[in-house]
Protein backbone atom coordinates (compact mmCIF):
# COMPACT_ATOMS: atom_id res chain seq x y z
CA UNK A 1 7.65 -27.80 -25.75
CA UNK A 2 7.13 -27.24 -21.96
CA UNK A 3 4.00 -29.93 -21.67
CA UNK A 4 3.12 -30.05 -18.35
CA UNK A 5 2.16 -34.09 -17.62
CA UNK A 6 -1.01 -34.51 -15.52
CA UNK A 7 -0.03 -38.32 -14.99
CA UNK A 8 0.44 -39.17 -11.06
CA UNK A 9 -1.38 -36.17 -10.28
CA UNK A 10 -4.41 -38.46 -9.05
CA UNK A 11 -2.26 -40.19 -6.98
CA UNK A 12 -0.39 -37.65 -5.49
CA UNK A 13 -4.08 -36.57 -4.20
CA UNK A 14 -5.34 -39.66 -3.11
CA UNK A 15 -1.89 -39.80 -1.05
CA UNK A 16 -3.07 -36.74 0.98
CA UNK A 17 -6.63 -37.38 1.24
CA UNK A 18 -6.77 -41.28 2.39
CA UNK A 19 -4.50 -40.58 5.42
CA UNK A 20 -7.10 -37.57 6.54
CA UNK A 21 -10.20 -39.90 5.41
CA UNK A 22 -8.49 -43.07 7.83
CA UNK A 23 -7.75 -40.42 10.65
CA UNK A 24 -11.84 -38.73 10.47
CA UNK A 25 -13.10 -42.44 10.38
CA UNK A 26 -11.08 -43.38 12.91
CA UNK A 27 -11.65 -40.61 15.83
CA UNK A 28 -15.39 -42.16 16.49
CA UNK A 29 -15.44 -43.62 20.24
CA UNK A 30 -11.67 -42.55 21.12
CA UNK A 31 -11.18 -42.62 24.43
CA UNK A 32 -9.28 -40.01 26.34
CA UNK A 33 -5.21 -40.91 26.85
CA UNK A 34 -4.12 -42.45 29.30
CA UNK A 35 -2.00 -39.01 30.62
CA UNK A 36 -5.60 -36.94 30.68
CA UNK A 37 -7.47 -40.01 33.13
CA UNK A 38 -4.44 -40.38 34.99
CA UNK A 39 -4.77 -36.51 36.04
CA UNK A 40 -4.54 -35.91 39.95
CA UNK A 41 -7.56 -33.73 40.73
CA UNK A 42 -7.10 -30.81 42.57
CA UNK A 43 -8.97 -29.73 45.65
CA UNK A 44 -12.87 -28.83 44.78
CA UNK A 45 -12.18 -30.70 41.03
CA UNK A 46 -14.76 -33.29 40.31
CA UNK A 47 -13.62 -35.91 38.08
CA UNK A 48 -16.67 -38.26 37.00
CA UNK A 49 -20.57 -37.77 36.32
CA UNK A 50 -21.50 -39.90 39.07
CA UNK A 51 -19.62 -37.40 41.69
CA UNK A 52 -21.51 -33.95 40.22
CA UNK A 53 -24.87 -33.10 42.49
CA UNK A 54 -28.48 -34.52 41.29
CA UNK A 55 -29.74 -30.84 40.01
CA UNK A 56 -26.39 -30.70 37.37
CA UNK A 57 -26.49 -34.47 35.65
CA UNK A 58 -30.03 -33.45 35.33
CA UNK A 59 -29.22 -30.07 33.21
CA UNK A 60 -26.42 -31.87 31.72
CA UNK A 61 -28.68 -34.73 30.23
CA UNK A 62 -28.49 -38.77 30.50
CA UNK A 63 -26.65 -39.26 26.68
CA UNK A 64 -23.09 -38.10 28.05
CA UNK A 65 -19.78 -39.90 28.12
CA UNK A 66 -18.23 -39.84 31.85
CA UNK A 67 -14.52 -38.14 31.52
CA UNK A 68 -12.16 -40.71 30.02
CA UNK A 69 -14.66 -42.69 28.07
CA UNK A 70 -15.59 -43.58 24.41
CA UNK A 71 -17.52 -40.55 22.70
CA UNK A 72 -18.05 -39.65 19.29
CA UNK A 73 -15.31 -36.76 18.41
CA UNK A 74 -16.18 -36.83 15.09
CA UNK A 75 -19.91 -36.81 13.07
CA UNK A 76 -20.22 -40.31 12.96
CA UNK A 77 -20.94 -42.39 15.93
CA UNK A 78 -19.61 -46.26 15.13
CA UNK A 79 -20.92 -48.08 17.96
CA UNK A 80 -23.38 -45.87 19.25
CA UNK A 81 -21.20 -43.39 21.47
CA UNK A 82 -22.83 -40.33 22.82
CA UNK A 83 -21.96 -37.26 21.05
CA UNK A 84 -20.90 -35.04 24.42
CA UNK A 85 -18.00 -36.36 26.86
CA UNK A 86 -17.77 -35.07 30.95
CA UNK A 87 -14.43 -33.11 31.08
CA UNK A 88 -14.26 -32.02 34.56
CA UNK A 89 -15.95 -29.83 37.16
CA UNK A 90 -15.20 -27.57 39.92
CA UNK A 91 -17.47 -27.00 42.72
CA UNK A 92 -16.04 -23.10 44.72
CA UNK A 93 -18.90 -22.46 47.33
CA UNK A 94 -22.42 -22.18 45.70
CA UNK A 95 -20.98 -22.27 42.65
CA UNK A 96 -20.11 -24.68 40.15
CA UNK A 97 -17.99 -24.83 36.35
CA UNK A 98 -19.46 -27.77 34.00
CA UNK A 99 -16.92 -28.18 30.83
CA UNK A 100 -18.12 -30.52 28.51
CA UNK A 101 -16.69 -31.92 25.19
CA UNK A 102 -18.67 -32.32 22.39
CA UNK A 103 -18.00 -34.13 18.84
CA UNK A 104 -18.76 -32.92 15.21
CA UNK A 105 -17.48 -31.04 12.42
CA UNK A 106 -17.12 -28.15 15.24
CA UNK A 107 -15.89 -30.55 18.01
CA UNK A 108 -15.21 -28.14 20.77
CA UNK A 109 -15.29 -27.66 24.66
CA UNK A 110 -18.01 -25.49 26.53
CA UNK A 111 -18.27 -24.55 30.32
CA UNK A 112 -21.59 -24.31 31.68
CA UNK A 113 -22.10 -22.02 34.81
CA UNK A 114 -24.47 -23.51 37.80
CA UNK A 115 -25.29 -21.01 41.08
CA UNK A 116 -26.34 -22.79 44.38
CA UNK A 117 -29.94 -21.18 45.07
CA UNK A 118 -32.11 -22.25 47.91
CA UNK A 119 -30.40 -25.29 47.99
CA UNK A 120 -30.81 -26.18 44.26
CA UNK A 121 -28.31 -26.28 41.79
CA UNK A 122 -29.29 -23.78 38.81
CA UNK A 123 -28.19 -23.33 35.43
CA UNK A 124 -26.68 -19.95 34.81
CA UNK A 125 -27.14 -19.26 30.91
CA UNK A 126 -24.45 -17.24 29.33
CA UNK A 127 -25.72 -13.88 27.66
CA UNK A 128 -26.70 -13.42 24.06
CA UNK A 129 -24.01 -11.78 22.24
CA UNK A 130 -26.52 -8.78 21.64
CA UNK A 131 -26.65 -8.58 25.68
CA UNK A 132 -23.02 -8.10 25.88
CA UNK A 133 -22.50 -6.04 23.19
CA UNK A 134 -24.89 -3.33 24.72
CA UNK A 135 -23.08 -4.11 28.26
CA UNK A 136 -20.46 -2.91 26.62
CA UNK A 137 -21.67 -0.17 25.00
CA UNK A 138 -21.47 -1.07 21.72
């Protein structure tokens, strides 16, 4: 008496799923808004690859996107875009904050840590969860 009708319910679906399908698709090689490369830096803020010391782009690897440009924020990479972007920098002293952006499933931002020592730039690794844990006390 109460027949429930599966007709449109394929359609209804596809409704949802094309606009999500069109958006993934079309996130490969999107550059940054206009707002984020307009942003003033601020005192010790580095704002391009070219500006960051020799010892750092070298850590950091050649396949990056400077801040603003075309990278791959999603898993497929259209025209070739590199899969990490340049977000910004701040040099303090003899130390120095990397944050990168990088594209995927996961897309996500990381900050990579650099100490000034004898005149080199040095990558400071972060510790293994087990290492903090035990810091801790756990």
């Amino acid at each position: 008496m109460f027949r429930k009708t599966l007709k449109g319910t394929a359609m209804r679906h596809r409704n949802l799923i094309m606009p999500l399908i069109f958006v993934i698709a079309g996130s490969a090689g999107v550059p940054a808004t206009a707002a984020e490369q307009a942003a003033p830096l601020q005192p010790g803020e580095i704002g391009s690859l070219a500006d960051l010391p020799h010892d750092i782009r070298t850590v950091i690897g050649p396949d990056v996107a400077d801040r603003g440009g075309a990278f791959a924020a999603g898993c497929v990479s259209t025209n070739g875009e590199p899969h990490s972007r340049f977000a910004g920098a701040r040099l303090n002293g003899d130390t120095a904050q990397v944050t990168m952006e990088y594209g995927g499933i996961a897309h996500y931002f990381d900050t990579l840590d650099f100490r000034q020592v004898n005149g080199r730039w040095v990558h400071v690794p972060k510790p293994s969860q087990s290492v903090a844990a035990r810091a801790q006390g756990k």
